[in-house]
C-alpha atoms as a PDB file:
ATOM      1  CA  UNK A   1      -8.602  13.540 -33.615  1.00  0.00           C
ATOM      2  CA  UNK A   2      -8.104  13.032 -30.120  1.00  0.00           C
ATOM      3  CA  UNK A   3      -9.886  10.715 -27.848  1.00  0.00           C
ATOM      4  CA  UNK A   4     -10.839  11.698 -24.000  1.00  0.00           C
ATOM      5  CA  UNK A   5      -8.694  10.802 -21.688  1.00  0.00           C
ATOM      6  CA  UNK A   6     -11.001  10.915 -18.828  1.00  0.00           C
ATOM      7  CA  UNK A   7      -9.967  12.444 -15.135  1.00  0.00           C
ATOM      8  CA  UNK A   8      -6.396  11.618 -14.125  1.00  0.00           C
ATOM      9  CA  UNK A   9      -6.674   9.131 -11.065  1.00  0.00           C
ATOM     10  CA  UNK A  10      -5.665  11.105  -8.044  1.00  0.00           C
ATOM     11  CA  UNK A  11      -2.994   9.591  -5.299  1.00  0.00           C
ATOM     12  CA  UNK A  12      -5.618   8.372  -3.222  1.00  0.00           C
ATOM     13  CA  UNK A  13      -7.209   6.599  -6.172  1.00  0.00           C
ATOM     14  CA  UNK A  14      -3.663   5.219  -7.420  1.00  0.00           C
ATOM     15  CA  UNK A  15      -2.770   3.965  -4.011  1.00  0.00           C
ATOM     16  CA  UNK A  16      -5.464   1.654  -3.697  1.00  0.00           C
ATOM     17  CA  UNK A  17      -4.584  -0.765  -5.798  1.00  0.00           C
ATOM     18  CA  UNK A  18      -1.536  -1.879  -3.988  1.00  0.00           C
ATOM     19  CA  UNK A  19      -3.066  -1.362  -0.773  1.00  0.00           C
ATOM     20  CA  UNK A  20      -5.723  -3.860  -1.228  1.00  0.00           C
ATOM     21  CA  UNK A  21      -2.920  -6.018  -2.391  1.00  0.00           C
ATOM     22  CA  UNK A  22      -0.753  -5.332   0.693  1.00  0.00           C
ATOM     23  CA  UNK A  23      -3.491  -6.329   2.895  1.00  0.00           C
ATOM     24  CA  UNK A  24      -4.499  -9.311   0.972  1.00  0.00           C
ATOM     25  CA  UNK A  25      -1.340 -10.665   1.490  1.00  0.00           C
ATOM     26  CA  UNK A  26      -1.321  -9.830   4.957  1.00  0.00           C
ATOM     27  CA  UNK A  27      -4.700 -11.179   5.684  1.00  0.00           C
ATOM     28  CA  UNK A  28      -3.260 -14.882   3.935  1.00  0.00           C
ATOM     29  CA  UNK A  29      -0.210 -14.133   6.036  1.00  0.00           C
ATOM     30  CA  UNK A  30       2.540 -13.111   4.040  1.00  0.00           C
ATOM     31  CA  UNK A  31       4.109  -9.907   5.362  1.00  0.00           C
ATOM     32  CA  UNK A  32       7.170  -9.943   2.736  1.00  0.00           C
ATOM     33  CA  UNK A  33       4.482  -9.389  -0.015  1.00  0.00           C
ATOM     34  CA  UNK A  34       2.456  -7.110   2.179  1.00  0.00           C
ATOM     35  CA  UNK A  35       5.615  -5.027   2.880  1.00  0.00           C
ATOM     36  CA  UNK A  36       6.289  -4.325  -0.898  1.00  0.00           C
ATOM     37  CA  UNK A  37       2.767  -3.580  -1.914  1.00  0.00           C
ATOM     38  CA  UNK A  38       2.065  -1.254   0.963  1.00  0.00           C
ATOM     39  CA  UNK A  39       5.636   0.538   0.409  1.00  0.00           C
ATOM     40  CA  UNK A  40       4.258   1.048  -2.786  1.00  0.00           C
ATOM     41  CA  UNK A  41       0.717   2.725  -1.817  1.00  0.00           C
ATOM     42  CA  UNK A  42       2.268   5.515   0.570  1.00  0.00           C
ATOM     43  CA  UNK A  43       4.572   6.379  -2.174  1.00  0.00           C
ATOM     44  CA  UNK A  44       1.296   6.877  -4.205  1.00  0.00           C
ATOM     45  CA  UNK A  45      -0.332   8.661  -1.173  1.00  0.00           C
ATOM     46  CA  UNK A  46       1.744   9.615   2.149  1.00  0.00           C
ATOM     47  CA  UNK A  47      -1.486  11.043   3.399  1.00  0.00           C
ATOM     48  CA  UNK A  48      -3.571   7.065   3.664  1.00  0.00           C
ATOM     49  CA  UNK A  49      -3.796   6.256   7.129  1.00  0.00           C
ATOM     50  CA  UNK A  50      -4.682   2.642   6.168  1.00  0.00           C
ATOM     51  CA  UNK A  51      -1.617   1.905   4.275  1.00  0.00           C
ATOM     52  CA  UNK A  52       0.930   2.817   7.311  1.00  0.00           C
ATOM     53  CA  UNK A  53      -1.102   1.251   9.688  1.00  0.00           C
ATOM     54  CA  UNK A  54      -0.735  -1.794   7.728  1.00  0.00           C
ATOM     55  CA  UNK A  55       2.612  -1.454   6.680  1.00  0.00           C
ATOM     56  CA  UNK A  56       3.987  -1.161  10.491  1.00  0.00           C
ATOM     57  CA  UNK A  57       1.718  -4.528  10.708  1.00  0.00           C
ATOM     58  CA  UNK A  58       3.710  -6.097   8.012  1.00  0.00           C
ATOM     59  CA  UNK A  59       6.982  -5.175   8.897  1.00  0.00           C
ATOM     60  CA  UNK A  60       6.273  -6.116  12.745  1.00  0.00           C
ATOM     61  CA  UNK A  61       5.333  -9.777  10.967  1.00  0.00           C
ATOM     62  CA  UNK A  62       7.842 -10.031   8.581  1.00  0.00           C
ATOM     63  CA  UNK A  63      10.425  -9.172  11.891  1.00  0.00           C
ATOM     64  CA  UNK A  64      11.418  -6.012  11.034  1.00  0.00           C
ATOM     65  CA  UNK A  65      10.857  -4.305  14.382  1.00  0.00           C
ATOM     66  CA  UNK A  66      12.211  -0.975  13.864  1.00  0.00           C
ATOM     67  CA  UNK A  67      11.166  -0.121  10.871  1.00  0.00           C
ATOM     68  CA  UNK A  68       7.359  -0.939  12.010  1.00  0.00           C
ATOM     69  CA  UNK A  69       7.459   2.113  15.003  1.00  0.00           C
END
């Protein structure tokens, strides 16, 4: 008997998890955090605007400069 597995999640879907994470932690101010969860969303999905955007935020506020252009 097998049970229904439902619709895989898609990379969009999978990547927002750790982008609302990312910019949670940026919003309270801690880019380190932000950094690692936003690294992790566009791994999930290169194609999410929002997550580089807010990445290159992080990085500019966690100092690393040239990493964030």
């Amino acid at each position: 008997m097998s049970q229904f597995q439902g619709t895989p999640e898609s990379a969009e879907q999978r990547a927002q998890r750790p982008l609302a994470r990312g910019t949670e932690a940026l919003q309270r101010g801690d880019a380190a955090a932000a950094v690692t969860h936003l690294e992790e969303a566009v791994e999930l999905d290169a194609s999410c605007g929002d997550a580089w955007y807010n990445l290159g935020v992080a990085r500019e506020g966690a100092g690393d400069v040239l990493d964030s252009a």
